[in-house]
C-alpha atoms as a PDB file:
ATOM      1  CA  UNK A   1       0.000   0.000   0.000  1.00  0.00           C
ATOM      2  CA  UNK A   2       2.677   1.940   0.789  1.00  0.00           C
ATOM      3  CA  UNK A   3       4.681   1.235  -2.226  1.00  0.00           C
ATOM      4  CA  UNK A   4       1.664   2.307  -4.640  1.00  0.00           C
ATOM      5  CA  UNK A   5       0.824   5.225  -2.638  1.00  0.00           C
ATOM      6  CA  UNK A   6       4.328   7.073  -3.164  1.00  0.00           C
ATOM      7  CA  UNK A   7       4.130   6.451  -6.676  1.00  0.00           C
ATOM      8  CA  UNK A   8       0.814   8.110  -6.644  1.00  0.00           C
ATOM      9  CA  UNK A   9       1.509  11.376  -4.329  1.00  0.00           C
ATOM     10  CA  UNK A  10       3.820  12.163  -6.608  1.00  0.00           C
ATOM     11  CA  UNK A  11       1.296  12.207  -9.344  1.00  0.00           C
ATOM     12  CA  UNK A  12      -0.909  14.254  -7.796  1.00  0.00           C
ATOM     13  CA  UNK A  13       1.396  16.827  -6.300  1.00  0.00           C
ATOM     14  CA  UNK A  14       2.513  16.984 -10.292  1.00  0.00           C
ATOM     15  CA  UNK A  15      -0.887  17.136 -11.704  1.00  0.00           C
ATOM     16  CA  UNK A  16      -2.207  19.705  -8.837  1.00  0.00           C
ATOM     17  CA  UNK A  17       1.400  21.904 -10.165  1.00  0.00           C
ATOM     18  CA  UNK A  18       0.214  21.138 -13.523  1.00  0.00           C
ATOM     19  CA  UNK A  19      -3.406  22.762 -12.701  1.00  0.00           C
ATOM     20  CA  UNK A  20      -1.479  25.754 -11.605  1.00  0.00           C
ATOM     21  CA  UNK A  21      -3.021  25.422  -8.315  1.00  0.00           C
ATOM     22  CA  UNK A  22      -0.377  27.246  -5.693  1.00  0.00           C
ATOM     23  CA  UNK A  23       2.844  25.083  -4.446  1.00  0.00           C
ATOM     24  CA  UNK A  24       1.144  25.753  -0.709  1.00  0.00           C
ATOM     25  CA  UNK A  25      -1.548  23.405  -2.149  1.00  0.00           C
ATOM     26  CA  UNK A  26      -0.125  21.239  -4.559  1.00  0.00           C
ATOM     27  CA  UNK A  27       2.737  20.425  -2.521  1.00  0.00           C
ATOM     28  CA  UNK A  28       1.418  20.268   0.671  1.00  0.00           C
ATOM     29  CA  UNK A  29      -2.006  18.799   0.275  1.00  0.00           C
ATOM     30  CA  UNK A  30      -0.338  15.043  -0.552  1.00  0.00           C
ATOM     31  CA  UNK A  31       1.565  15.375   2.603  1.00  0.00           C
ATOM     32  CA  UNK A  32      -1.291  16.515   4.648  1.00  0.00           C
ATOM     33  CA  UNK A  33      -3.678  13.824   3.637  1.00  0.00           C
ATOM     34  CA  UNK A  34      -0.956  11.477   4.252  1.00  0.00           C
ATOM     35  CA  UNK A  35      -0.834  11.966   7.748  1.00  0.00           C
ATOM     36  CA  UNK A  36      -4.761  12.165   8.163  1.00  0.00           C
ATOM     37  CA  UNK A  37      -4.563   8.808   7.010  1.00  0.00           C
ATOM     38  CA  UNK A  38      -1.729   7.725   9.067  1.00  0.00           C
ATOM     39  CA  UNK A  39      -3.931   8.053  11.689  1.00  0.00           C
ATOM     40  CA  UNK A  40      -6.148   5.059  10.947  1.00  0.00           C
ATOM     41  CA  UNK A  41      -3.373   2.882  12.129  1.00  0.00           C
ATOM     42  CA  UNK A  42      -4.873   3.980  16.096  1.00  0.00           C
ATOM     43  CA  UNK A  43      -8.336   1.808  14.291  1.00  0.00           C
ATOM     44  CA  UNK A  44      -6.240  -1.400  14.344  1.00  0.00           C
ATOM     45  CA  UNK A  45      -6.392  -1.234  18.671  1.00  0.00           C
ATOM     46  CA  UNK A  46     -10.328  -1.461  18.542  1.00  0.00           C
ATOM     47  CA  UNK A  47     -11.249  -4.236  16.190  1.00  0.00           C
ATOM     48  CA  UNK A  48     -11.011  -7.936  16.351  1.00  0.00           C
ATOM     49  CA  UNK A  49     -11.507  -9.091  12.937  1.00  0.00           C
ATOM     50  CA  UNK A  50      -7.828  -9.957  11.296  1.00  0.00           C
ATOM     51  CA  UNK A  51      -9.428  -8.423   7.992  1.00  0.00           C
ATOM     52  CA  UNK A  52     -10.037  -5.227   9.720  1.00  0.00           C
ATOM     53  CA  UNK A  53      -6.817  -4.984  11.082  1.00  0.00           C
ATOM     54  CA  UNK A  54      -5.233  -5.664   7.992  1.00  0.00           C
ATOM     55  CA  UNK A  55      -7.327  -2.860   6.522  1.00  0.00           C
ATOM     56  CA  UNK A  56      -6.959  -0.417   8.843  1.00  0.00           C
ATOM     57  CA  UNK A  57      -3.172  -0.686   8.667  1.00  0.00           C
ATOM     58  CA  UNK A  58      -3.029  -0.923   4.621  1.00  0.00           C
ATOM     59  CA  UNK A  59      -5.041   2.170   5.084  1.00  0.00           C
ATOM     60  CA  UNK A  60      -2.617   3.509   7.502  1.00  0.00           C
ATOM     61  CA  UNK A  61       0.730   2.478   5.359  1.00  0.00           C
ATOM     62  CA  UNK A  62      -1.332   3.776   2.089  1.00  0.00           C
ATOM     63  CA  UNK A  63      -1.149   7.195   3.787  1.00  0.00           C
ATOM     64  CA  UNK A  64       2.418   6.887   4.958  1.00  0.00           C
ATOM     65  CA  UNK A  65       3.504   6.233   1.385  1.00  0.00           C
ATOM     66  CA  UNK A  66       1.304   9.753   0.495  1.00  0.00           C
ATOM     67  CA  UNK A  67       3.230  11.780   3.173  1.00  0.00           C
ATOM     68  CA  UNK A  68       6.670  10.160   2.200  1.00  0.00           C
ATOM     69  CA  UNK A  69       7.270  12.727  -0.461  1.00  0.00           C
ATOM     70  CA  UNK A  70       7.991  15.350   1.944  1.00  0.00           C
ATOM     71  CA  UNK A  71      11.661  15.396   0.162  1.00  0.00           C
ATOM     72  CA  UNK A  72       9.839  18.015  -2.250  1.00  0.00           C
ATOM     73  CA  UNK A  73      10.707  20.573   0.328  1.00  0.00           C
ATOM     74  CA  UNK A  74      14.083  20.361  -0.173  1.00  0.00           C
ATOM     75  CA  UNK A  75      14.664  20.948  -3.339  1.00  0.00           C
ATOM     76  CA  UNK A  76      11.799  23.538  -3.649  1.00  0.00           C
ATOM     77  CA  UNK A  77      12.597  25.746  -0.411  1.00  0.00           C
ATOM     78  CA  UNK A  78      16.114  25.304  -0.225  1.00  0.00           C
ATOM     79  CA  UNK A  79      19.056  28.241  -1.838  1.00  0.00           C
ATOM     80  CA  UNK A  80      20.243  26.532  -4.900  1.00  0.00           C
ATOM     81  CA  UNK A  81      23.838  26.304  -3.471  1.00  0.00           C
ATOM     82  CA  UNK A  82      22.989  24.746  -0.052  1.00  0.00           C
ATOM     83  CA  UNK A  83      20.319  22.001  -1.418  1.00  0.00           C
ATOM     84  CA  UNK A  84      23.297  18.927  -1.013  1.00  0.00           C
ATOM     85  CA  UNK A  85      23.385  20.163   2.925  1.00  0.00           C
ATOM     86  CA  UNK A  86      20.129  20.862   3.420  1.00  0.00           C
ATOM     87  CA  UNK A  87      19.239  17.525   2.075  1.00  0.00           C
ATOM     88  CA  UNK A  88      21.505  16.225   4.916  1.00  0.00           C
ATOM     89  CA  UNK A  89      20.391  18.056   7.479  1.00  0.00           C
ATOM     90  CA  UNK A  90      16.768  17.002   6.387  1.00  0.00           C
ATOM     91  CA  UNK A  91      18.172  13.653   6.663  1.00  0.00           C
ATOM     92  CA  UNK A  92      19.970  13.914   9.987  1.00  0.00           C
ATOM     93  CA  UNK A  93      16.816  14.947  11.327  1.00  0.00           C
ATOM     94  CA  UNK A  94      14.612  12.515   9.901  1.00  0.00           C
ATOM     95  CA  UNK A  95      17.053   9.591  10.954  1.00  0.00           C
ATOM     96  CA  UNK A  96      16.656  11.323  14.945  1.00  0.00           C
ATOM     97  CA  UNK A  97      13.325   9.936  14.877  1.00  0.00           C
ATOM     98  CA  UNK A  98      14.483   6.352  13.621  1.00  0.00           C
ATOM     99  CA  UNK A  99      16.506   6.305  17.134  1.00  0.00           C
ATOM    100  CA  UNK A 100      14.130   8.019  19.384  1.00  0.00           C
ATOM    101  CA  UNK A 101      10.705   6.379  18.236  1.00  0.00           C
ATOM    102  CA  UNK A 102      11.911   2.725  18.701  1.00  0.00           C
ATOM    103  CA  UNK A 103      13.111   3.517  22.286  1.00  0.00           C
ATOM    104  CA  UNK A 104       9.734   5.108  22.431  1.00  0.00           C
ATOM    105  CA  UNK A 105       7.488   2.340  21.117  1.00  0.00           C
ATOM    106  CA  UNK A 106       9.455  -0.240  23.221  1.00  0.00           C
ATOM    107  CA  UNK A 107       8.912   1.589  26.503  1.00  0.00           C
ATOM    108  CA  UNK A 108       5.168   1.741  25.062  1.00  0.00           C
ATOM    109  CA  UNK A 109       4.925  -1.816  24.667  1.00  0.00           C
ATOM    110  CA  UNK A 110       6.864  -3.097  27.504  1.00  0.00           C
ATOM    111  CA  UNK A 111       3.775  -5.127  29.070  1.00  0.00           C
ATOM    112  CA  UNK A 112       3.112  -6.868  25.462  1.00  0.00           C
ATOM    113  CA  UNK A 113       0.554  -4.231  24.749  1.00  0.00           C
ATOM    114  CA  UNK A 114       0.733  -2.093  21.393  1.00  0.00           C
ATOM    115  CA  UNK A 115      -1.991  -0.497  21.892  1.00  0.00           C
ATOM    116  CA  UNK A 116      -0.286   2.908  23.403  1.00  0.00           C
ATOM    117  CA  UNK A 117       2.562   2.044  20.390  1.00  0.00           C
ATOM    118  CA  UNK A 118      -0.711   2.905  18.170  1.00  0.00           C
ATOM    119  CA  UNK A 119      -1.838   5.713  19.680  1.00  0.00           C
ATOM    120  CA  UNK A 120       1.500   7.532  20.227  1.00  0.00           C
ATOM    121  CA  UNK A 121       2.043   6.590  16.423  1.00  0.00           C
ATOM    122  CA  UNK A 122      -0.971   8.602  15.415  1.00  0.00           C
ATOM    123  CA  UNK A 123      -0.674  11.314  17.155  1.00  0.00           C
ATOM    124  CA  UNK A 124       2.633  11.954  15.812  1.00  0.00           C
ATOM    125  CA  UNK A 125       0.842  11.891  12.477  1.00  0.00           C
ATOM    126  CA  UNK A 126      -1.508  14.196  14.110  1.00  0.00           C
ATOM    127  CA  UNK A 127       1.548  16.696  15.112  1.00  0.00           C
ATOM    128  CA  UNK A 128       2.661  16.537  11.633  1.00  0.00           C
ATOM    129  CA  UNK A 129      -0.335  17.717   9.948  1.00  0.00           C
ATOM    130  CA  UNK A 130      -0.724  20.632  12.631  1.00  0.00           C
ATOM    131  CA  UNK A 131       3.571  21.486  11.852  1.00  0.00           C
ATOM    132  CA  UNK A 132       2.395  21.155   8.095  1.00  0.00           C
ATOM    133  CA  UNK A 133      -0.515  23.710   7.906  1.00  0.00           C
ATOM    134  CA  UNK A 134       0.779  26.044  10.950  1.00  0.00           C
ATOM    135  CA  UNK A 135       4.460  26.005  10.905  1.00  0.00           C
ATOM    136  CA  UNK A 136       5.325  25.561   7.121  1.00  0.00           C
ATOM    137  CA  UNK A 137       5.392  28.704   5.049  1.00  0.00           C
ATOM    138  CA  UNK A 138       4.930  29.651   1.807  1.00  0.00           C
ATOM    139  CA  UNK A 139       6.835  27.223  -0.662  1.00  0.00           C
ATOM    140  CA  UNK A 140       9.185  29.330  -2.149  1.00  0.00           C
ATOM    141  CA  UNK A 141      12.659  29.465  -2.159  1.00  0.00           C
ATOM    142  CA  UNK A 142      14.739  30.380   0.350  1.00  0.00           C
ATOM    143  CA  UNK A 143      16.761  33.017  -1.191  1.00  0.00           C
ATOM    144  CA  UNK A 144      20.089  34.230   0.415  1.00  0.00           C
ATOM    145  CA  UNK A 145      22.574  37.405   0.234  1.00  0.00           C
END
């Protein structure tokens, strides 16, 4: 689901540029709707059905895949001479959360519960939609001195 869905936010972010609707939009709204669907993976705590489960994560990784092209930013915001280490400080950051959110979900599911690991996994993708419409600007680039 995952796989599909990257293919296919970067499709639409293309054909929403292509419709001249603004980059705010275009390049944002993928992302965005991403993470609102990231947030069905808290559905897979309250059902019992193995299909559902399996649905609400597909559903959950479908959206993942959507907000994965966040590398957009990069190349659109960034001065042209700085993209290489702004693309590794995007990076950097990025991997901080592969060692920080394992430690996390472990302490979460210490008792053999992964139910908390859900939650706190959504509401990340919550946070990310709030940093997406209130704290990213305008998408244009940064120009320098």
């Amino acid at each position: 689901a995952a796989f599909a869905e990257i293919l296919i936010a970067g499709l639409l972010s293309d054909y929403l540029t292509k419709k001249k609707l603004s980059p705010n939009i275009a390049r944002k709204a993928p992302v965005i709707i991403g993470l609102l669907l990231s947030i069905f993976i808290i559905g897979a705590n309250y059902v019992q059905s193995s299909s559902l489960i399996i649905l609400f994560m597909s559903i959950a990784f479908f959206g993942n895949g959507m907000a994965s092209i966040t590398w957009i930013f990069v190349s659109l915001l960034a001065p042209k001479h700085l993209i290489g280490v702004t693309g590794g400080a995007f990076n950097f950051i990025g991997n901080l959360s592969s060692i920080v959110v394992p430690i996390v979900i472990g302490y979460l599911v210490k008792d053999g519960n992964f139910e908390p690991a859900l939650i706190f996994i959504g509401s990340m993708a919550v946070v990310g939609v709030f940093c997406y419409v209130f704290l990213v600007g305008n998408i244009e680039r940064i120009q320098t001195p």
